[in-house]
C-alpha atoms as a PDB file:
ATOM      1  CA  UNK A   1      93.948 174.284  12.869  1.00  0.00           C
ATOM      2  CA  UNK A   2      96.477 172.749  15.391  1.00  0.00           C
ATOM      3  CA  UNK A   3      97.614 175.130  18.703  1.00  0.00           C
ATOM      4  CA  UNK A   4     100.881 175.958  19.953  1.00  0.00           C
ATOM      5  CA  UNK A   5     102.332 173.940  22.536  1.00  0.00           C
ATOM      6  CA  UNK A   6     101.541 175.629  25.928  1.00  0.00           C
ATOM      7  CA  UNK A   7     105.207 176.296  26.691  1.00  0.00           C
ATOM      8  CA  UNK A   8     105.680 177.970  23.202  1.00  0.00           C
ATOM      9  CA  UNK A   9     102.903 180.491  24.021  1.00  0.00           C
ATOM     10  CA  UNK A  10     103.699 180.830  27.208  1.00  0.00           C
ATOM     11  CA  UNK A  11     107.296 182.033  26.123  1.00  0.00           C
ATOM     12  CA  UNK A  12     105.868 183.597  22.979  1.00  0.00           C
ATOM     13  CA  UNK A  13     103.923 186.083  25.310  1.00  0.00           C
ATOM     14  CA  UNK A  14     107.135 186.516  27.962  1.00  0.00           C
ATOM     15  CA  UNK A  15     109.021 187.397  24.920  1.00  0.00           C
ATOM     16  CA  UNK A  16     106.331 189.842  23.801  1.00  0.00           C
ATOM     17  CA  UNK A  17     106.109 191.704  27.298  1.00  0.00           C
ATOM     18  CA  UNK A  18     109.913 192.103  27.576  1.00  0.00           C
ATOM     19  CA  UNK A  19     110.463 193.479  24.240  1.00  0.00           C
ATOM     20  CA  UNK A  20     107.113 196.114  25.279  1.00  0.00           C
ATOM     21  CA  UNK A  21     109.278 196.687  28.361  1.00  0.00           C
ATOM     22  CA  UNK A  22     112.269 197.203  26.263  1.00  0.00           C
ATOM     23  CA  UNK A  23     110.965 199.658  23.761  1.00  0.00           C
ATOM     24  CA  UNK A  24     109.087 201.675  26.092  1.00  0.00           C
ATOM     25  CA  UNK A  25     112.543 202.086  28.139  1.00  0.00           C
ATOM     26  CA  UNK A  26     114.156 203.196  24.999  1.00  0.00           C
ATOM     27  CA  UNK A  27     111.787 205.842  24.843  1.00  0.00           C
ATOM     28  CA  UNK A  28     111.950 207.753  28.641  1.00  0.00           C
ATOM     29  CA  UNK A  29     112.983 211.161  28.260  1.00  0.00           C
ATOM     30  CA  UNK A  30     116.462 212.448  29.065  1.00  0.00           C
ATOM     31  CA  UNK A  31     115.790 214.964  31.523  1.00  0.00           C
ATOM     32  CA  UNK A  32     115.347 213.602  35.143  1.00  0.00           C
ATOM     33  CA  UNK A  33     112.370 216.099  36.041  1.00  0.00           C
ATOM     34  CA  UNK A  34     110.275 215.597  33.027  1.00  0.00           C
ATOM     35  CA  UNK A  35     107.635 212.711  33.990  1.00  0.00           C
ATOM     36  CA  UNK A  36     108.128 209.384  31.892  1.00  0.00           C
ATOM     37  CA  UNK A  37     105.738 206.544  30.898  1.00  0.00           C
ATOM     38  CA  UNK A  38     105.456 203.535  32.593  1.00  0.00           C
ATOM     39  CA  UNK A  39     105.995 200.522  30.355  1.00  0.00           C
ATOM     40  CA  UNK A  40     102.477 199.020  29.718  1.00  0.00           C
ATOM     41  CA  UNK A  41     100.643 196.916  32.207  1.00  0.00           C
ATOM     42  CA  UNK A  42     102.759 198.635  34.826  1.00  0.00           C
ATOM     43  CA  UNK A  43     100.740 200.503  37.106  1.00  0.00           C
ATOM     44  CA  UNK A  44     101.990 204.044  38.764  1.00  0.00           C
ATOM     45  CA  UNK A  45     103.831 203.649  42.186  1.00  0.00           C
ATOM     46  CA  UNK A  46     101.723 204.619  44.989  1.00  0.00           C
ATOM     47  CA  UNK A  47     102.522 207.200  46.702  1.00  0.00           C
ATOM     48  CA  UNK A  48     105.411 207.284  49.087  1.00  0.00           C
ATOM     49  CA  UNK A  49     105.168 207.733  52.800  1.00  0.00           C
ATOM     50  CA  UNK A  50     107.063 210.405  54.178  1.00  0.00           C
ATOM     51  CA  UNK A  51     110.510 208.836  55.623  1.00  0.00           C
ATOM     52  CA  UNK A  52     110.432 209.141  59.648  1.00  0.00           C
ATOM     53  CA  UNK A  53     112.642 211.320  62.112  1.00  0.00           C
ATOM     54  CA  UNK A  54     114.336 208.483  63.453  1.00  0.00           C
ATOM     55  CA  UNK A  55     115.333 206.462  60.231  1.00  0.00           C
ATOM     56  CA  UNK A  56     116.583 209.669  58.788  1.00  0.00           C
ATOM     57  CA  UNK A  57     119.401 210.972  61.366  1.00  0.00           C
ATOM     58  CA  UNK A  58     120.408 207.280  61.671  1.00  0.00           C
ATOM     59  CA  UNK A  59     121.212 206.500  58.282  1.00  0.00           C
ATOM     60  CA  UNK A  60     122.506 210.144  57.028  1.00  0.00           C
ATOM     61  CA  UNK A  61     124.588 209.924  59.694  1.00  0.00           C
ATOM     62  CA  UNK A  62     126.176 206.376  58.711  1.00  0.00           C
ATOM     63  CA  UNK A  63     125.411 207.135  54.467  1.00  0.00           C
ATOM     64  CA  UNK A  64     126.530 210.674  54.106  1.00  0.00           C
ATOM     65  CA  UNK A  65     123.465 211.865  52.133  1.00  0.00           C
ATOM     66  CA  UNK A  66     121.760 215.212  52.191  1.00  0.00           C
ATOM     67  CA  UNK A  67     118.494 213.848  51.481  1.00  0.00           C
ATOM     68  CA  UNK A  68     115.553 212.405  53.390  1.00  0.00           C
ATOM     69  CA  UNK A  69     115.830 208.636  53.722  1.00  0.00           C
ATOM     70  CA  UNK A  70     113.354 206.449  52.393  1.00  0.00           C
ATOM     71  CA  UNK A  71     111.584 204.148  54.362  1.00  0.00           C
ATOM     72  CA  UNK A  72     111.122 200.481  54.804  1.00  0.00           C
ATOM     73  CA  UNK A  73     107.576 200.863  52.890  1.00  0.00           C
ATOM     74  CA  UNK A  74     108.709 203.318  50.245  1.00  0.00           C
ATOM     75  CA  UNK A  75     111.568 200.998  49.178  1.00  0.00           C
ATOM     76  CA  UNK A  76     108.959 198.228  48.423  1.00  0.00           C
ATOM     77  CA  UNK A  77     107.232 200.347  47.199  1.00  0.00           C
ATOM     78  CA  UNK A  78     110.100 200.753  44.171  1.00  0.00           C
ATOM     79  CA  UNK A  79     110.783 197.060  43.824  1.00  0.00           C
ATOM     80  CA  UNK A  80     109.355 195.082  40.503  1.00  0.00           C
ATOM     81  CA  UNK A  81     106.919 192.453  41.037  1.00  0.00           C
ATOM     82  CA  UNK A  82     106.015 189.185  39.077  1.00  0.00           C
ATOM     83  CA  UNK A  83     103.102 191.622  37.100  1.00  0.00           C
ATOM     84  CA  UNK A  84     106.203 193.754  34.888  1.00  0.00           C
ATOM     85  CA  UNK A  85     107.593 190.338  33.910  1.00  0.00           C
ATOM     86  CA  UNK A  86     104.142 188.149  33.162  1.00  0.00           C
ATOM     87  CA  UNK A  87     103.778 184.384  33.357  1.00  0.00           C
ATOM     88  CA  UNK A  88     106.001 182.089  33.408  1.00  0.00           C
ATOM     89  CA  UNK A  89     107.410 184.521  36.215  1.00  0.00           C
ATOM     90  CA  UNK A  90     106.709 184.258  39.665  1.00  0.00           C
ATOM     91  CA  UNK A  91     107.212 184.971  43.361  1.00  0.00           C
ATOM     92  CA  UNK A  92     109.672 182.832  44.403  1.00  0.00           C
ATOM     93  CA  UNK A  93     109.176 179.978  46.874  1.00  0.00           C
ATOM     94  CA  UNK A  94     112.957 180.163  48.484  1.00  0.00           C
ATOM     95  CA  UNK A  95     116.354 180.628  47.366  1.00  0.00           C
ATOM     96  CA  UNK A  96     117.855 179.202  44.299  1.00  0.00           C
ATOM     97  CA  UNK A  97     119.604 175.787  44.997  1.00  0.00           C
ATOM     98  CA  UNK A  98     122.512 176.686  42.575  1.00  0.00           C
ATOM     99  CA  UNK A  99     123.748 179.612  44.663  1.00  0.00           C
ATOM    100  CA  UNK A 100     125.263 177.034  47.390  1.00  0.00           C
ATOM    101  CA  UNK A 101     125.914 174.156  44.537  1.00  0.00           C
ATOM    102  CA  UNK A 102     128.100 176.690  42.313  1.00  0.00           C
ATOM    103  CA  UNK A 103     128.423 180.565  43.552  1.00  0.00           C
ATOM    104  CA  UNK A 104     130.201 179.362  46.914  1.00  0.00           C
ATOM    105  CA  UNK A 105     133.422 178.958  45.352  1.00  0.00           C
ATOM    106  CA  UNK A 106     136.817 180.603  45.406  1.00  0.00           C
ATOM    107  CA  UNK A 107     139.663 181.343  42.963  1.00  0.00           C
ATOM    108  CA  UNK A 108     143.068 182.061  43.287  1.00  0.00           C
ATOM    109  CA  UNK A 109     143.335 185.573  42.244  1.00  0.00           C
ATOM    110  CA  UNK A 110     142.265 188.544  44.679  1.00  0.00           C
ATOM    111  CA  UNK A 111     139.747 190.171  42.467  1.00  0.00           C
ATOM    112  CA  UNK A 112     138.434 187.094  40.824  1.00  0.00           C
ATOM    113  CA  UNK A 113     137.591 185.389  44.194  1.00  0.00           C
ATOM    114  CA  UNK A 114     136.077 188.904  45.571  1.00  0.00           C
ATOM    115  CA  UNK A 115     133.683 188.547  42.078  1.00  0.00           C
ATOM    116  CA  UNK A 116     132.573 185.109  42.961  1.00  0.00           C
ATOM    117  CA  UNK A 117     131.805 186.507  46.980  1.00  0.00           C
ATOM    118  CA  UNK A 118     129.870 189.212  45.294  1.00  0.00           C
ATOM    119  CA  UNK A 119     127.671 186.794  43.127  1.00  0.00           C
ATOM    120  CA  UNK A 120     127.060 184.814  46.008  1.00  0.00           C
ATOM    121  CA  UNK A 121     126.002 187.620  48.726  1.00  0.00           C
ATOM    122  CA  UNK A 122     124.758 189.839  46.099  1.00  0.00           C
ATOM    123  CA  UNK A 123     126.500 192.645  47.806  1.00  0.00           C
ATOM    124  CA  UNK A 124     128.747 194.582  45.535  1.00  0.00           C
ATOM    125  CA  UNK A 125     128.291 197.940  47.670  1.00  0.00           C
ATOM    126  CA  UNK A 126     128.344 196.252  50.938  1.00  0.00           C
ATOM    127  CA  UNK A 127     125.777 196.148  53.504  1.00  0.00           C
ATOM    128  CA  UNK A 128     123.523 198.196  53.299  1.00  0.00           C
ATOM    129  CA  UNK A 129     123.282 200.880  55.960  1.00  0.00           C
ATOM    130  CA  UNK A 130     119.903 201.732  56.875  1.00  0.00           C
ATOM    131  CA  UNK A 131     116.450 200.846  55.725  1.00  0.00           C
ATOM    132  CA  UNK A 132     116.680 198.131  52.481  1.00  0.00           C
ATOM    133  CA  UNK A 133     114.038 195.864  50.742  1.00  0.00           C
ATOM    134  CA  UNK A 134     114.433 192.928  48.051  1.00  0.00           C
ATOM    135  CA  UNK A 135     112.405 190.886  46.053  1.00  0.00           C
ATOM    136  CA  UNK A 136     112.820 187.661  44.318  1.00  0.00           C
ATOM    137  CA  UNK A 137     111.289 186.077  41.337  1.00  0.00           C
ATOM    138  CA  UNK A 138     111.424 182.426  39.532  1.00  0.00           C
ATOM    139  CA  UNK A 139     111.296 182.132  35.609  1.00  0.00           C
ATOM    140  CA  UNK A 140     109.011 178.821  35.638  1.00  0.00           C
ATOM    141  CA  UNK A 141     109.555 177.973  32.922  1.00  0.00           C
ATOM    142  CA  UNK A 142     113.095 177.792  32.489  1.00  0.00           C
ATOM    143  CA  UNK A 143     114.113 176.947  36.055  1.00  0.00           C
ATOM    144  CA  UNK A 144     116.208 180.982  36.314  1.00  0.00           C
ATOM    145  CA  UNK A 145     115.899 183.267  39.504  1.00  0.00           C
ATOM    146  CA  UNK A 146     115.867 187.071  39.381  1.00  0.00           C
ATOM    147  CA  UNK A 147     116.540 189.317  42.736  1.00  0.00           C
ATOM    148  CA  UNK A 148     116.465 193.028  43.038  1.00  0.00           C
ATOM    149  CA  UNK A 149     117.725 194.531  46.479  1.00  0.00           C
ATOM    150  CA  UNK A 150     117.301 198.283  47.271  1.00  0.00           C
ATOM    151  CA  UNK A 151     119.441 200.189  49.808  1.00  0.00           C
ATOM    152  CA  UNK A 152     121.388 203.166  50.802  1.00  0.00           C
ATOM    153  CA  UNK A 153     125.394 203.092  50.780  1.00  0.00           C
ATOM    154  CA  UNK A 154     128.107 206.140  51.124  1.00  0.00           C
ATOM    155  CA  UNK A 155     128.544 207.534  47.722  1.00  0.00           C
ATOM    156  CA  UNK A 156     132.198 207.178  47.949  1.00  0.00           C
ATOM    157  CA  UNK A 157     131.502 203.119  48.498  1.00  0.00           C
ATOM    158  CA  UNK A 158     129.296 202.899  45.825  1.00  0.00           C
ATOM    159  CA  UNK A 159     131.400 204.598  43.394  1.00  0.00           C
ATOM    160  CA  UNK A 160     134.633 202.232  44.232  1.00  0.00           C
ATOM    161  CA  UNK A 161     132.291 199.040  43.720  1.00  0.00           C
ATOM    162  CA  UNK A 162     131.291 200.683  40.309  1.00  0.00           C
ATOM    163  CA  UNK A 163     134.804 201.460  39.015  1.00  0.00           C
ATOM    164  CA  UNK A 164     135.587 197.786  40.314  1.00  0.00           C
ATOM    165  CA  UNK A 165     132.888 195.781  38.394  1.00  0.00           C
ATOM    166  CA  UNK A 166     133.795 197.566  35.104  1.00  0.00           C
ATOM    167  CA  UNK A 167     137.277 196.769  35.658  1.00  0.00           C
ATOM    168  CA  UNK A 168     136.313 192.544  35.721  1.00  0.00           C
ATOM    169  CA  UNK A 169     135.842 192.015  32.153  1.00  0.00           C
ATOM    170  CA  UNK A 170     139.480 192.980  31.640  1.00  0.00           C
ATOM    171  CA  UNK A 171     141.261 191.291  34.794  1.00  0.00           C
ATOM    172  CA  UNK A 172     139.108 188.534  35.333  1.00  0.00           C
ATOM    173  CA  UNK A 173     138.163 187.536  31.633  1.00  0.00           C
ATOM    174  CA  UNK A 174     138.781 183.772  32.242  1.00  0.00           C
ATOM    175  CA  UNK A 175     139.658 182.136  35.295  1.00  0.00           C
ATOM    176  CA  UNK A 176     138.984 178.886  36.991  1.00  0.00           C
ATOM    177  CA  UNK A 177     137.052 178.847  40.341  1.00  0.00           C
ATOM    178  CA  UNK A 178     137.257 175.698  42.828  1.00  0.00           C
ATOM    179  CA  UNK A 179     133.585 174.649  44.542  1.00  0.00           C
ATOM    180  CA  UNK A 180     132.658 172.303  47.342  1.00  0.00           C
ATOM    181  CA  UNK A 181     130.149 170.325  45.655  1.00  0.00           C
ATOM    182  CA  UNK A 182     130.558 171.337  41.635  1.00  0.00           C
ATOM    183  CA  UNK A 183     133.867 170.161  41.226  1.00  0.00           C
ATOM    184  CA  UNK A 184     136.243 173.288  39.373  1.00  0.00           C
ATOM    185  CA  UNK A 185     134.393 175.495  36.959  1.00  0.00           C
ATOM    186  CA  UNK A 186     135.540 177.167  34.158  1.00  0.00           C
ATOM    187  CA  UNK A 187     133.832 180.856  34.653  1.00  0.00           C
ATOM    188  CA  UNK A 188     134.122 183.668  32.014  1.00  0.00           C
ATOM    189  CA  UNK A 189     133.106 187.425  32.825  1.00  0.00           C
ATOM    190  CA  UNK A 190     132.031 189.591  29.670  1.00  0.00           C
ATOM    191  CA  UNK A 191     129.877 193.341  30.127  1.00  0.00           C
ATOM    192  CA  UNK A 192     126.398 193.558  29.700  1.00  0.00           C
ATOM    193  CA  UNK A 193     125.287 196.638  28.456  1.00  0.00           C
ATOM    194  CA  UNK A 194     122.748 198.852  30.318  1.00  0.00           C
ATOM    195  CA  UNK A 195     120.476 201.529  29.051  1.00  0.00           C
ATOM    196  CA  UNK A 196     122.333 205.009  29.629  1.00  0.00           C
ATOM    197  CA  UNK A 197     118.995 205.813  31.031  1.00  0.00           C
ATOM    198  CA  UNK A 198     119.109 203.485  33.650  1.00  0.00           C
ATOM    199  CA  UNK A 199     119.664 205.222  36.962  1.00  0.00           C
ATOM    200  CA  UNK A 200     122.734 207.579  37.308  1.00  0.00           C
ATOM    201  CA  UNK A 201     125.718 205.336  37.388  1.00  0.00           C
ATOM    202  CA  UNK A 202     125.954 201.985  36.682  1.00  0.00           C
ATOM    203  CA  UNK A 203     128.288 198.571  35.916  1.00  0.00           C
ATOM    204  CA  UNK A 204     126.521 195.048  34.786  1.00  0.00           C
ATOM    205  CA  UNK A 205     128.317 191.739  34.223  1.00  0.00           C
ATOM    206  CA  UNK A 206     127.391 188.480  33.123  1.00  0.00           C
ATOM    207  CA  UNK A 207     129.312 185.597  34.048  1.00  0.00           C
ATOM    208  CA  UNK A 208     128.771 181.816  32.980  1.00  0.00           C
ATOM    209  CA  UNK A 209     130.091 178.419  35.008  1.00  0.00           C
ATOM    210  CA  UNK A 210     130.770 175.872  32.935  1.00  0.00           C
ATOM    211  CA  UNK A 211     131.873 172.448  34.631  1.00  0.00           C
ATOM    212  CA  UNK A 212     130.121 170.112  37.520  1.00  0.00           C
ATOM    213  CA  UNK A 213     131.223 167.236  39.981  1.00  0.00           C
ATOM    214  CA  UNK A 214     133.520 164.624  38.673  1.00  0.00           C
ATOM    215  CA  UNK A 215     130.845 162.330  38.016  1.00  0.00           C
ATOM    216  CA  UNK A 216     128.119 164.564  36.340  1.00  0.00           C
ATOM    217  CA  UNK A 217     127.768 166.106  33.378  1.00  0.00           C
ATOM    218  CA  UNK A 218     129.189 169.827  32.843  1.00  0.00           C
ATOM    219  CA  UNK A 219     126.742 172.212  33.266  1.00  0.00           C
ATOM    220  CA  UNK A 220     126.431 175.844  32.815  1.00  0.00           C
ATOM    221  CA  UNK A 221     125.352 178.532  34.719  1.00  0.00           C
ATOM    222  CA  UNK A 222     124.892 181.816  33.735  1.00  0.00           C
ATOM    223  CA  UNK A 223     124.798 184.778  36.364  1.00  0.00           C
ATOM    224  CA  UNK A 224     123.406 188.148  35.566  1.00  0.00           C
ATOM    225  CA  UNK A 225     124.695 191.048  37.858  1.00  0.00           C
ATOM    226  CA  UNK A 226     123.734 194.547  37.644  1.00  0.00           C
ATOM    227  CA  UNK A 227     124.641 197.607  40.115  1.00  0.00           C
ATOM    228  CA  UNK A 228     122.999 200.631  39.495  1.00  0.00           C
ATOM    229  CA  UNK A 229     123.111 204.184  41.579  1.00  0.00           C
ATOM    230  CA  UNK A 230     119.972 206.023  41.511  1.00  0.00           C
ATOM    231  CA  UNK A 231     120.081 209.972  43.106  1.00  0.00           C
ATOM    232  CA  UNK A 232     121.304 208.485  46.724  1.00  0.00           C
ATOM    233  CA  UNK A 233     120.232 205.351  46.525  1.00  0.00           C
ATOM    234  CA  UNK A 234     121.260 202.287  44.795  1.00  0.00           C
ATOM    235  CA  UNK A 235     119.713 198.632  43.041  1.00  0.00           C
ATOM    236  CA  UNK A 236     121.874 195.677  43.210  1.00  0.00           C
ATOM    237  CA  UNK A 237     120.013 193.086  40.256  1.00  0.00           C
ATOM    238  CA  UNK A 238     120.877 189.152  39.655  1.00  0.00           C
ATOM    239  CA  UNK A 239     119.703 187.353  36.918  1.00  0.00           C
ATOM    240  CA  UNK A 240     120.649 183.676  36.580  1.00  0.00           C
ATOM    241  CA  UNK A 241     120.185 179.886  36.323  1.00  0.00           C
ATOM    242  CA  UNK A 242     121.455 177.025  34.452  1.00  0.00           C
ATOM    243  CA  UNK A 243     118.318 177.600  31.952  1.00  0.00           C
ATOM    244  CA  UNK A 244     118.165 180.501  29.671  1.00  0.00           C
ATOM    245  CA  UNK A 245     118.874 183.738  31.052  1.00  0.00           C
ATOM    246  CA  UNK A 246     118.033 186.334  28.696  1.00  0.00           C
ATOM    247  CA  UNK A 247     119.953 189.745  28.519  1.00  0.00           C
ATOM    248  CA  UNK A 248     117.120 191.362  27.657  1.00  0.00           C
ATOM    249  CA  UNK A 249     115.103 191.188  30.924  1.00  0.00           C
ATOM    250  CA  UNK A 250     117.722 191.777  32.831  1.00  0.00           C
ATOM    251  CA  UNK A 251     118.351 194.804  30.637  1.00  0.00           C
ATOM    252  CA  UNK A 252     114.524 195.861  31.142  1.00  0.00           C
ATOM    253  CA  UNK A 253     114.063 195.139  34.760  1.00  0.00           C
ATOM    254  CA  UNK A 254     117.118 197.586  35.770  1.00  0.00           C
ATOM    255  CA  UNK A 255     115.358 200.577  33.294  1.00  0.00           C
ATOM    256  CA  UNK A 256     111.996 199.895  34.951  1.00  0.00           C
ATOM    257  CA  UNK A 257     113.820 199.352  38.956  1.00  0.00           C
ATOM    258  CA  UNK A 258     115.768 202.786  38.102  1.00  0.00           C
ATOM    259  CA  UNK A 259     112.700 204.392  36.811  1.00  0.00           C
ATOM    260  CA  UNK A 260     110.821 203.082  39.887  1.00  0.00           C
ATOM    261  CA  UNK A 261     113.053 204.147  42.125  1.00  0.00           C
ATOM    262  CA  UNK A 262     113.760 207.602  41.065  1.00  0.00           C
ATOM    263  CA  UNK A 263     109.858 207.878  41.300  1.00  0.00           C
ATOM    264  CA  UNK A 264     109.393 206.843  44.739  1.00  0.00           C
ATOM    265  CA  UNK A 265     112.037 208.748  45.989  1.00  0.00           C
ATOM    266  CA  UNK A 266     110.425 212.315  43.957  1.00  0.00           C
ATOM    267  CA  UNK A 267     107.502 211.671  45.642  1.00  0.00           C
ATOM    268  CA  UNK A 268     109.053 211.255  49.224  1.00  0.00           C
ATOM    269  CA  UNK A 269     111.044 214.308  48.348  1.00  0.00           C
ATOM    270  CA  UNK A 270     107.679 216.310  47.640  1.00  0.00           C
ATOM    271  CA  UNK A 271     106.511 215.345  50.574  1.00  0.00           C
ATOM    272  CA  UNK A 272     109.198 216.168  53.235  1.00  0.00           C
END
């Protein structure tokens, strides 16, 4: 009996972890208060530490909120690791080389050059005020990068950016973008769908690159970004490369970051 190519199983097993990840978000319960599974092979959050004194009065005074803040810990405490994705995912060993080559580009109209500085700082809220965490993971097998930042914005911010990123699909459909070293790209914005489940607001695009310098040979790159609000709190998610960046874990890691999140952020309340 002959095996399967490494790469196929190793791909055969990714798929079979995301679509695990997938059904169990499917299945989380509607209301907010009723506990929900974890999908499998993810492990409870510990729990939180209790946010301190300081870190509280300094950020509710900046964010607005009327609930504790979290803390430095408690945030990574909510972030996904290379475990809820499975091989060929890993930490990362530095910043993905096409975010200078291709994201640092500009386009002629307002909102379509505003998209391509949001790709590229991965900021759609803003700064965040106040405590934040992030984590970044490589796909090696296909050469992709995820990144999920955590952080605390003013509501009214937050809502503006959300309104804004829905609004892209429409106004910035198909443009072209001009980049230092990729020559001018041919970039295309479409929605990606998001579990209603997933936090308490949200807006995802995905938007593909197609082109490269004069003398190469087009490429195309294909950027995942979701922006979800979670109770006071919100998850800014990219999901891209020039290999194949599937919808579908982009999809799962927001449920399970929301999910996460929304945990952590109980348990500090419990313990206030």
């Amino acid at each position: 009996m002959t095996r399967a190519p490494a790469r196929a199983r190793t791909l055969a097993a990714s798929a079979l972890s995301v679509t695990v990840l997938l059904i169990t978000a499917a299945c989380v319960a509607y209301e907010r208060d009723v506990p929900r599974a974890l999908p499998q092979g993810v492990t409870e959050p510990p729990a939180a530490p209790s946010p301190s004194p300081s870190a509280t009065a300094s950020s509710s005074a900046v964010t607005g909120r009327t609930t504790p803040v979290l803390n430095d810990e408690q945030l990574k405490a909510a972030l996904i690791t290379e475990a809820d994705l499975g091989p060929p995912w890993a930490a990362a060993q530095g910043p993905a080389l096409w975010r200078d080559g291709t994201l640092k580009a500009t386009a002629d109209d307002g909102d379509c050059r505003r998209l391509l500085e949001v790709l590229y700082t991965e900021e759609p809220f803003g700064v965040p005020a106040g405590p934040r965490a992030s984590v970044t993971l490589d796909d090696t097998a296909e050469g992709t990068q995820l990144r999920e930042q955590i952080g605390a914005h003013g509501p009214e911010d937050v809502e503006r950016a959300l309104e804004w990123l829905r609004t892209l699909p429409e106004t910035c459909a198909r443009f072209r973008a001009k980049t230092a070293r990729s020559g001018t790209q041919d970039v295309e914005v479409t929605e990606l769908p998001l579990p209603d489940t997933a936090g308490d607001a949200r807006a995802a695009l995905r938007v593909t690159l197609t082109g490269g310098a004069p003398d190469a040979a087009p490429a195309r790159l294909t950027v995942d970004l979701a922006a979800i609000r979670v109770g006071e709190d919100t998850i800014v998610l990219t999901n891209g490369g020039f290999g194949e960046v599937r919808a579908e874990v982009t999809q799962a890691m927001t449920q399970l970051a929301a999910d996460r999140l929304a945990e952590v952020a109980r348990q500090g309340r419990l313990r206030v």
